[in-house]
Protein backbone atom coordinates (compact mmCIF):
# COMPACT_ATOMS: atom_id res chain seq x y z
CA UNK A 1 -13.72 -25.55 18.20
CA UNK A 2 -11.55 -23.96 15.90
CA UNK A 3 -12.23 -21.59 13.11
CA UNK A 4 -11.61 -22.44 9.69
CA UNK A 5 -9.78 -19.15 8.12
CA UNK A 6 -9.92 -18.57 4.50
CA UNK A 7 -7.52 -16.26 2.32
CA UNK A 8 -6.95 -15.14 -1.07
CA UNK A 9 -4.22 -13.18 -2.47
CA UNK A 10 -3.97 -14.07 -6.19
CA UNK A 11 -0.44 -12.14 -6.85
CA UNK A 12 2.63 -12.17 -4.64
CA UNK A 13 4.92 -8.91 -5.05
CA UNK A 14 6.98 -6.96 -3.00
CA UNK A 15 5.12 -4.36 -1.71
CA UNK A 16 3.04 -3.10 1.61
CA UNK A 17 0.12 -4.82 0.26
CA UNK A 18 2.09 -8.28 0.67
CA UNK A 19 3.98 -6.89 3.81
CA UNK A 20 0.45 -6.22 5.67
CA UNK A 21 -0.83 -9.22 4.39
CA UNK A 22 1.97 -11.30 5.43
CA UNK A 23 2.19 -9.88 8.92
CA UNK A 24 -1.70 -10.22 9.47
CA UNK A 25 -1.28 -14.08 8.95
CA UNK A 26 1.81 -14.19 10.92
CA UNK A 27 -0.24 -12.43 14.08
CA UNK A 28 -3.06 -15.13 13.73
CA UNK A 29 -3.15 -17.85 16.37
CA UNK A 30 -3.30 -21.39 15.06
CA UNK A 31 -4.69 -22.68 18.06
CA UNK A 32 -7.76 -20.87 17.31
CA UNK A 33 -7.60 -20.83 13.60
CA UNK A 34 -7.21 -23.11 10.19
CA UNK A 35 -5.79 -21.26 8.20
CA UNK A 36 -6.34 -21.94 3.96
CA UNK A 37 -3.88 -19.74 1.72
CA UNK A 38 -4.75 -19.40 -1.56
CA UNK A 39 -2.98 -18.02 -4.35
CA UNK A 40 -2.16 -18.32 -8.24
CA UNK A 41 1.33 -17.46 -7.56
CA UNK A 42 4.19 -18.73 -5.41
CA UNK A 43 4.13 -17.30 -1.48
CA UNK A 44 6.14 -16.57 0.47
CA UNK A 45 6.63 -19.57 3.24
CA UNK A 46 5.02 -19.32 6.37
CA UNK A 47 4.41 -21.81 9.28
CA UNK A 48 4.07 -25.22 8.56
CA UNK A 49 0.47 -24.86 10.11
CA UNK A 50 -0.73 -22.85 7.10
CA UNK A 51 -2.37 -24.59 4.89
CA UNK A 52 -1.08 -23.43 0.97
CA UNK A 53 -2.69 -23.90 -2.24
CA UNK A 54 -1.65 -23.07 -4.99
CA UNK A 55 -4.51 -22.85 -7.71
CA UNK A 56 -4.31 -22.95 -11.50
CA UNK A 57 -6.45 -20.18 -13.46
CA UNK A 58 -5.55 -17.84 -15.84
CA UNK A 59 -7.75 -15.05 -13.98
CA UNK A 60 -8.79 -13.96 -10.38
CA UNK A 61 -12.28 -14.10 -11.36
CA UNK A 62 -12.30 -17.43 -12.68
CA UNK A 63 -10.19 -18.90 -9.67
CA UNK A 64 -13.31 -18.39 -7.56
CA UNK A 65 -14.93 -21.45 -9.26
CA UNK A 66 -12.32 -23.56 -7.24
CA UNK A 67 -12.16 -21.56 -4.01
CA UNK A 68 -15.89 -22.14 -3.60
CA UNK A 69 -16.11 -25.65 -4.25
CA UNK A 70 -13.73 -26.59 -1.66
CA UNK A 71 -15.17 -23.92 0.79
CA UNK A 72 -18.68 -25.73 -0.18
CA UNK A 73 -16.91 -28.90 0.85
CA UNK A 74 -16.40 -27.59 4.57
CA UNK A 75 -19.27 -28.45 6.98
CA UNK A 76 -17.49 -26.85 9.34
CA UNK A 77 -19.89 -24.29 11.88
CA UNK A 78 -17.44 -21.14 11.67
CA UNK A 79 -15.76 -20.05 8.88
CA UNK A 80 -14.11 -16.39 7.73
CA UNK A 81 -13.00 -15.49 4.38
CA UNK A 82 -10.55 -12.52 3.81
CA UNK A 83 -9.16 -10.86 0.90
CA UNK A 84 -7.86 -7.14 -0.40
CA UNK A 85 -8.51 -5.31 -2.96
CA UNK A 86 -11.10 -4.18 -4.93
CA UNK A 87 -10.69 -6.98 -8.16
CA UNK A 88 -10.36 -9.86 -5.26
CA UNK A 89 -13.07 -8.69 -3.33
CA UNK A 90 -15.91 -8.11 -5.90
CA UNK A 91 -15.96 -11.65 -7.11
CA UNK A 92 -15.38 -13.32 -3.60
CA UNK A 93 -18.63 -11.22 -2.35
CA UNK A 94 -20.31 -12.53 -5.78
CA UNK A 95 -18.80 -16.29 -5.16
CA UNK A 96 -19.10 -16.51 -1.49
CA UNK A 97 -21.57 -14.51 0.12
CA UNK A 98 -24.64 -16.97 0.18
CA UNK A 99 -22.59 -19.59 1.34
CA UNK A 100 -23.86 -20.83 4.78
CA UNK A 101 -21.84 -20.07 7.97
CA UNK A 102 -19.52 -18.09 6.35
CA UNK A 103 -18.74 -14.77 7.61
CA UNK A 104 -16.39 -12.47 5.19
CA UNK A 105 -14.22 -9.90 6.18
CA UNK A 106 -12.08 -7.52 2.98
CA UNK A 107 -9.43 -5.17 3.33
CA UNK A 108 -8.82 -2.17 0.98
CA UNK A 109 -5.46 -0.91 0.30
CA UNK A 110 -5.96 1.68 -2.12
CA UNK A 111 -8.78 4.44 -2.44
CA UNK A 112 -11.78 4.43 -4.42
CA UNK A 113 -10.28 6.76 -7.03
CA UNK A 114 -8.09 4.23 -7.86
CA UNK A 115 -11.17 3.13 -10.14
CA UNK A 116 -11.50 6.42 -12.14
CA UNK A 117 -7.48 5.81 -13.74
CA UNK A 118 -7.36 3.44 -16.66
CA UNK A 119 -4.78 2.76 -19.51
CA UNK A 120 -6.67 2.39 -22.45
CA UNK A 121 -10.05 1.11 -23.28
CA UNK A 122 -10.63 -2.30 -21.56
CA UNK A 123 -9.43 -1.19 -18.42
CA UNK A 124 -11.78 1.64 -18.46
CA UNK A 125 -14.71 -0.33 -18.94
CA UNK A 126 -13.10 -2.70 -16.55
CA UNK A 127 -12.85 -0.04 -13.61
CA UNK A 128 -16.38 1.29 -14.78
CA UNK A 129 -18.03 -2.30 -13.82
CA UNK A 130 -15.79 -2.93 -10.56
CA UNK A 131 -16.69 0.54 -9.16
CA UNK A 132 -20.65 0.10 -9.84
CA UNK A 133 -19.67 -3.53 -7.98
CA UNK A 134 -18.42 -2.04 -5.03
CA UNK A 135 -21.42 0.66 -4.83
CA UNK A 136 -23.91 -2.09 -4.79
CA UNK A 137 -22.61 -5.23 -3.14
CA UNK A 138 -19.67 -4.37 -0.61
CA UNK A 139 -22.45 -3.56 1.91
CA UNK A 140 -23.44 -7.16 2.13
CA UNK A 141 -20.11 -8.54 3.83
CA UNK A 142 -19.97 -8.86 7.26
CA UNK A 143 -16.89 -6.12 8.14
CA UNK A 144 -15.27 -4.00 5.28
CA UNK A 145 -12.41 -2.27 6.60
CA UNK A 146 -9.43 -0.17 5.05
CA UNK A 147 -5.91 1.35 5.66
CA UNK A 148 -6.60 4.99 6.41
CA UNK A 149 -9.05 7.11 7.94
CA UNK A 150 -9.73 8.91 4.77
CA UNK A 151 -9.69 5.80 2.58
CA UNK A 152 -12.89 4.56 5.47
CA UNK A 153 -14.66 7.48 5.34
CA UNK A 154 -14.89 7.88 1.60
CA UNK A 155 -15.74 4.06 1.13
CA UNK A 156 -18.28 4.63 3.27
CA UNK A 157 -19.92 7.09 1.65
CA UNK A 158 -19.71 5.28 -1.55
CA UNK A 159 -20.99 2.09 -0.11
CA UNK A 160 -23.58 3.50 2.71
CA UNK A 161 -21.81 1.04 5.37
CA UNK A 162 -19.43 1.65 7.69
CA UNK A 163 -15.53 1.10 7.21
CA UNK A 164 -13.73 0.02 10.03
CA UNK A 165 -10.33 1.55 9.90
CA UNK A 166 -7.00 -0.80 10.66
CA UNK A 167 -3.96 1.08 9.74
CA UNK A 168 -0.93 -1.39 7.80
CA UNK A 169 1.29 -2.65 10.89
CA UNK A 170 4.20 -0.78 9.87
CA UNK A 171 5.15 1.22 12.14
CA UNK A 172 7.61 -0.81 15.26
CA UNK A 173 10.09 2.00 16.56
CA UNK A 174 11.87 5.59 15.34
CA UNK A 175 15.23 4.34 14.08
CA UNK A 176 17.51 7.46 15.27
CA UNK A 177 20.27 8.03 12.64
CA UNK A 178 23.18 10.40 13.22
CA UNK A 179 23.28 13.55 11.15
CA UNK A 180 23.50 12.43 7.43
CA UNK A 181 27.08 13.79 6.07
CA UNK A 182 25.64 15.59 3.41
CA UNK A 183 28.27 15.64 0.38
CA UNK A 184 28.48 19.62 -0.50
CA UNK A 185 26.05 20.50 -3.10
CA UNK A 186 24.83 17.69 -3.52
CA UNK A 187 21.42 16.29 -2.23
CA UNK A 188 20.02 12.50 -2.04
CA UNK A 189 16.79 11.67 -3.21
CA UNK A 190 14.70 8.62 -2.44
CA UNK A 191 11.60 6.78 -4.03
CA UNK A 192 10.76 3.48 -3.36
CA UNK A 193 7.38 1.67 -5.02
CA UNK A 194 6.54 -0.21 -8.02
CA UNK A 195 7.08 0.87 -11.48
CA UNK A 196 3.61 1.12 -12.22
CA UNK A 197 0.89 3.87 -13.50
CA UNK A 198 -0.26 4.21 -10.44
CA UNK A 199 3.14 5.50 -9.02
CA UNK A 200 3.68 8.00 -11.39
CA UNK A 201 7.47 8.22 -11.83
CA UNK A 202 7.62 11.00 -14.24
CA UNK A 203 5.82 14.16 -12.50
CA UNK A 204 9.07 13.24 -9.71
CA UNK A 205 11.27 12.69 -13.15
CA UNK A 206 9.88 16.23 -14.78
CA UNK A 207 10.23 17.56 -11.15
CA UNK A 208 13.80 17.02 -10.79
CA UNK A 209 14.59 17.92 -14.58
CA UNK A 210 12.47 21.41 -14.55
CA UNK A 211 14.17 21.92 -10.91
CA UNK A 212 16.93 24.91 -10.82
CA UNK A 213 19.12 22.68 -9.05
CA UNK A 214 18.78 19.60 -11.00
CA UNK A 215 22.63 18.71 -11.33
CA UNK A 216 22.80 18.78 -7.84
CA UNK A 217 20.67 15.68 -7.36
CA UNK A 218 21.50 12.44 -7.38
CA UNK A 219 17.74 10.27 -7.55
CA UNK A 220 17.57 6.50 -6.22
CA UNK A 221 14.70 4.47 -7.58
CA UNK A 222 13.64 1.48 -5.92
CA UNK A 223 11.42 -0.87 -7.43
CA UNK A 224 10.80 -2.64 -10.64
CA UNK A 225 7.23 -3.27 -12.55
CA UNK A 226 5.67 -2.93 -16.27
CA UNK A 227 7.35 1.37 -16.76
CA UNK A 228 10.67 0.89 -16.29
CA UNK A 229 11.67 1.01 -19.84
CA UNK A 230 9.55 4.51 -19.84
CA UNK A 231 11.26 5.65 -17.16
CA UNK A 232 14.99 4.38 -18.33
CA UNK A 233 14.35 6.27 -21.86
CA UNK A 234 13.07 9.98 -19.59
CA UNK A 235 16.00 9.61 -17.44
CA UNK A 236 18.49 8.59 -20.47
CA UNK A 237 17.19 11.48 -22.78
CA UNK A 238 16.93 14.11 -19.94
CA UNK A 239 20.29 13.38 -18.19
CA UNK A 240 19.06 12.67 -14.66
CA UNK A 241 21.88 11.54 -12.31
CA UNK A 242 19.55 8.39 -11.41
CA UNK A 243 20.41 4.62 -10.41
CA UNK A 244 18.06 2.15 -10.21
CA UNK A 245 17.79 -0.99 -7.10
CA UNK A 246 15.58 -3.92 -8.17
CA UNK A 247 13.89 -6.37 -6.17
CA UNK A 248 15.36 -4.65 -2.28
CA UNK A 249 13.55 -6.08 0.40
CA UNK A 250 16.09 -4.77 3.12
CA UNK A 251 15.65 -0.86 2.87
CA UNK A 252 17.06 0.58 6.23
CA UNK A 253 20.46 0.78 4.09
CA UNK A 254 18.33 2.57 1.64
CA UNK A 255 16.44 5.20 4.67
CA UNK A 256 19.76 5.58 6.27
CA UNK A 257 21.86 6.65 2.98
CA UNK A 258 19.48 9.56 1.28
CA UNK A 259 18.26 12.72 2.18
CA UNK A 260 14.81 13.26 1.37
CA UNK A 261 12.08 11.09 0.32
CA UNK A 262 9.59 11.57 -2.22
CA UNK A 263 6.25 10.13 -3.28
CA UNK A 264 4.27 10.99 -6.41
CA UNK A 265 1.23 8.62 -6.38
CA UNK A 266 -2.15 8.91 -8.26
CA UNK A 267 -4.08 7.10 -5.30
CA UNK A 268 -2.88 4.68 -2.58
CA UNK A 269 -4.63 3.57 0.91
CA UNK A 270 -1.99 4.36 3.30
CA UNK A 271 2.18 3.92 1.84
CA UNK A 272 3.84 1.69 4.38
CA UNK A 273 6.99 3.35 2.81
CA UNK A 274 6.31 6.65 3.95
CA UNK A 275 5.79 5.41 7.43
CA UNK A 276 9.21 3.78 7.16
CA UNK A 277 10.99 6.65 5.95
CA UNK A 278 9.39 8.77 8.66
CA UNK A 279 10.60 6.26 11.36
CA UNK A 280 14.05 6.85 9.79
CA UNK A 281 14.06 10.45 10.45
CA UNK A 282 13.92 11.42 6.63
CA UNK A 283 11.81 14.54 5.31
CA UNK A 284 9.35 13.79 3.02
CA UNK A 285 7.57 15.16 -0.13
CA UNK A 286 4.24 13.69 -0.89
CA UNK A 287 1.12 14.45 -3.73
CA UNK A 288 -1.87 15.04 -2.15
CA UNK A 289 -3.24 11.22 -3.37
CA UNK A 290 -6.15 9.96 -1.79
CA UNK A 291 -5.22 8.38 0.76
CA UNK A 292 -2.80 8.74 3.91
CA UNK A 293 -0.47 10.80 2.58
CA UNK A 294 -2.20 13.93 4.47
CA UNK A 295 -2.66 11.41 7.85
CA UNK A 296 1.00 10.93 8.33
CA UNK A 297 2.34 14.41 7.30
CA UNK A 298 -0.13 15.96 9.23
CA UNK A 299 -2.06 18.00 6.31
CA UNK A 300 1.37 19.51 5.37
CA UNK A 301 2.42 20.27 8.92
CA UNK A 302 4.77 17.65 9.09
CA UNK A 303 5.96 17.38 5.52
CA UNK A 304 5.43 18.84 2.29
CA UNK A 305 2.37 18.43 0.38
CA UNK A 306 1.74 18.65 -3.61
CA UNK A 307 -0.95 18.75 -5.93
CA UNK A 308 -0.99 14.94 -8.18
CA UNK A 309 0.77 15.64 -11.22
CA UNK A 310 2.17 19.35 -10.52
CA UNK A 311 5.84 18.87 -11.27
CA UNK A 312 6.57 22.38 -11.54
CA UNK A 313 5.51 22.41 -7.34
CA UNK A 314 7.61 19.69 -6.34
CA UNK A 315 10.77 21.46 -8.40
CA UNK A 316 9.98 24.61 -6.16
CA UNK A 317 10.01 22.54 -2.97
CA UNK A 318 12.98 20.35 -3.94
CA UNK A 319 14.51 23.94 -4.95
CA UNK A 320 13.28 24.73 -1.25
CA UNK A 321 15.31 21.92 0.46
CA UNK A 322 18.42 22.93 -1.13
CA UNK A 323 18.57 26.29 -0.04
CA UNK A 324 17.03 25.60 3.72
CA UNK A 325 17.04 22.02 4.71
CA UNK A 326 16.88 23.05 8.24
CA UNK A 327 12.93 23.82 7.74
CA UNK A 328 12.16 20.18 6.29
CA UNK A 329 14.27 18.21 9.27
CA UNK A 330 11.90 20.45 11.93
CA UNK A 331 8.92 19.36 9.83
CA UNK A 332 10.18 15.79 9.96
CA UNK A 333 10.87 15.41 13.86
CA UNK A 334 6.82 16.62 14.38
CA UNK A 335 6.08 13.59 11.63
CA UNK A 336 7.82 11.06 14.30
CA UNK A 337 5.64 12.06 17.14
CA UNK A 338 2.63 11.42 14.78
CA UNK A 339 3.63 7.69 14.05
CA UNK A 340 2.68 5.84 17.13
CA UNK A 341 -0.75 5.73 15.69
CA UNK A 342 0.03 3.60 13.09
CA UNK A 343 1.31 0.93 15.75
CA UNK A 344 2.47 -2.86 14.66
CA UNK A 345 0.94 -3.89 17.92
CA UNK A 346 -2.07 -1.70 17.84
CA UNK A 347 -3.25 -2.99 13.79
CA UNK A 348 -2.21 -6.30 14.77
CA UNK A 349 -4.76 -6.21 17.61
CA UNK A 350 -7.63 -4.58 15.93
CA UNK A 351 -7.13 -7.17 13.17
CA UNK A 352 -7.33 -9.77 15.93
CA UNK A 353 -10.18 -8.15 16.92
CA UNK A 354 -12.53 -7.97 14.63
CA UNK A 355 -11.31 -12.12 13.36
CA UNK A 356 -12.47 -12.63 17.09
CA UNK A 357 -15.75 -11.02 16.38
CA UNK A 358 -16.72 -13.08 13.29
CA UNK A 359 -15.54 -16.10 14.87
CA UNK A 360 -17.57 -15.46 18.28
C-alpha cells in the first residue's frame, strides 16, 4: 500500500530553500509514495506523478483551511505531511496535528534567531507569537529536523525534543578550477543570496567602502528581492565598482570567474551557497550567523570568520587577502576535505529515511 505524501511550500523563489526542497521530492520514490504539492505560487515542474495544486489564499495561514479539508477527505491508513519553515510549520502543526493517521514531519532552514529580527512593528509582534508557537507546540510532531548541527541543537533546547539533523543535499563533487588569472591589483568579489534583511548587504557594502583597498575591488551581487533599491542608492552614492546578476540559476560561471566569496547574514540554517563556492575551490568570508557558517569553515580554520554586522572586521580581512592571498587558498583546500559531510547522497538518504520511518 502506498503512502499518501503531503507538501506545502507556499512561495517559490530561487534559493537553497527551493533547491533542497526540490531535490527532496525529486529523491522520493513514487512507487511507494503519492505525492500532493501544494503551493500559492507557480512550481517549478516536476514528474508527471506529482500531484500539483495550486491553492488560492491571500495568506499561508489561511491556506490551511483548504489543505485540511482535502487531507480530511483521505481515508487513506498512512499519510505524512511535510513543510519548512517556521511560518509554514506553526499553522500546519495547529491545522493538522489531530488529524487521524497522519504522521508530520518539518524541516527548518533558518535558526531560531531568525525570530528575534523584525522590520517594524507588526513583524515584531508577528515573530513574538511564532517563536512562543514553536516553544510550545513543535514538540508534538512526529520528527522535527533541521539543516545544521547547530541549528538542531539549539531547536532542541528551545523546544525540549530532539532535532534530527539532515544537512541540504548540496554538496555532489569538488569542481577543480585552474589557478584564477588574477588581473593585477585587482581582486573579485562574490555574494550570491536574496536581497533581503536577512542578508544584510550593507555591513559587506560598508566593508568594502571603509576597506584601504577599496578601488581595487570589483563586487558581483547575485540576487534580487525587496533592498535592491537600498543597495543601488549605497553603491551609487559611495562609488563601489559593483554589477548586479538577477534571477542566475546557473552559477558555476559565477564560482569559476571571482576570487573570494563573501557572506554577511543575520541568521541562516546552513547556506547551500557557501557549500558551492567551497566545492569550487573559492576562499570564503563568513559572519558568525547562527547557523552553519562555523560547520563548513571549520570554526575559522578553514575560512575567515566575522562578528554579524562588524564591517570594519571584514575591511581588515578583505585588506588581508590583498596583501597575502596565499593564506586564504591554504585555508580553502582544508574547507574541501570538510565537505563530504554534507553529501547529496548521504541527505538524500537520511531524508529517505526517516519518510520510511513514518510510513512503516
Amino acid at each position: 500500500m502506498k503512502t499518501n505524501l503531503y507538501i506545502f511550500n507556499p512561495y517559490s523563489a530561487i534559493g537553497g530553500g527551493d533547491k533542497t526542497l526540490q531535490r527532496f521530492i525529486k529523491s522520493i520514490n513514487s512507487d511507494e509514495y503519492n505525492i500532493t504539492l501544494f503551493s500559492l505560487s507557480n512550481m517549478t515542474k516536476f514528474s508527471r506523478k506529482i500531484k500539483f495544486i495550486r491553492l488560492k489564499s491571500n495568506s499561508t495561514f489561511m491556506s490551511f483551511i483548504k489543505i485540511q479539508k482535502i487531507i480530511l477527505k483521505d481515508n487513506s491508513l498512512k499519510k505524512i505531511f511535510f513543510s519548512m519553515q517556521y511560518f509554514v510549520n506553526v499553522p500546519a502543526i495547529l491545522f493538522l496535528r489531530k488529524i487521524k493517521n497522519l504522521k508530520m514531519i518539518i524541516y527548518e532552514i533558518n535558526h531560531p534567531n531568525e525570530l528575534n529580527y523584525s522590520e517594524g512593528l507588526v513583524q515584531y509582534i508577528k515573530k513574538k507569537i511564532l517563536k512562543f508557537l514553536v516553544k510550545k507546540i513543535y514538540h508534538k510532531v512526529d520528527i522535527v529536523a533541521s539543516n545544521s548541527k547547530e541549528l538542531s541543537n539549539d531547536l532542541s533546547l528551545l523546544i525540549n525534543k530532539k532535532v534530527k539533523t539532515i544537512y541540504n543535499p548540496c554538496f555532489h563533487k569538488i569542481n577543480l578550477i585552474k589557478k584564477r588569472k588574477r588581473i593585477k591589483n585587482k581582486i573579485n568579489i562574490l555574494n550570491i543570496s536574496r536581497f533581503e534583511f536577512q542578508k544584510d548587504h550593507l555591513t559587506l557594502l560598508k566593508g568594502i567602502n571603509y576597506s584601504k583597498i577599496k578601488n581595487k575591488i570589483k563586487l558581483n551581487l547575485v540576487g534580487y528581492g525587496s533592498r535592491e533599491k537600498i543597495i543601488k542608492d549605497y553603491i551609487y552614492k559611495n562609488n563601489i565598482n559593483c554589477k548586479i546578476y538577477k534571477n542566475k540559476t546557473k552559477l558555476s560561471s559565477f564560482y569559476r570567474s571571482n576570487d573570494l566569496f563573501v557572506i554577511t547574514s543575520l541568521f541562516e540554517g546552513l547556506p547551500t551557497v557557501m557549500v558551492e563556492a567551497a566545492s569550487h575551490c573559492m576562499p570564503i568570508v563568513s559572519s558568525k550567523f547562527k547557523s552553519g557558517s562555523k560547520e563548513i569553515l571549520g570554526n575559522g580554520k578553514f575560512g575567515y570568520l566575522f562578528p554579524i554586522k562588524d564591517f570594519k572586521s571584514l575591511s581588515r580581512i578583505l585588506d588581508n587577502f590583498y596583501e597575502n592571498p596565499e593564506i586564504f587558498h591554504k585555508k580553502e583546500k582544508l574547507c574541501r576535505k570538510n565537505l563530504e559531510k554534507f553529501s547529496y547522497k548521504e541527505s538524500i538518504r537520511k531524508f529517505n529515511f526517516y519518510l520510511k520511518k513514518l510510513s512503516n
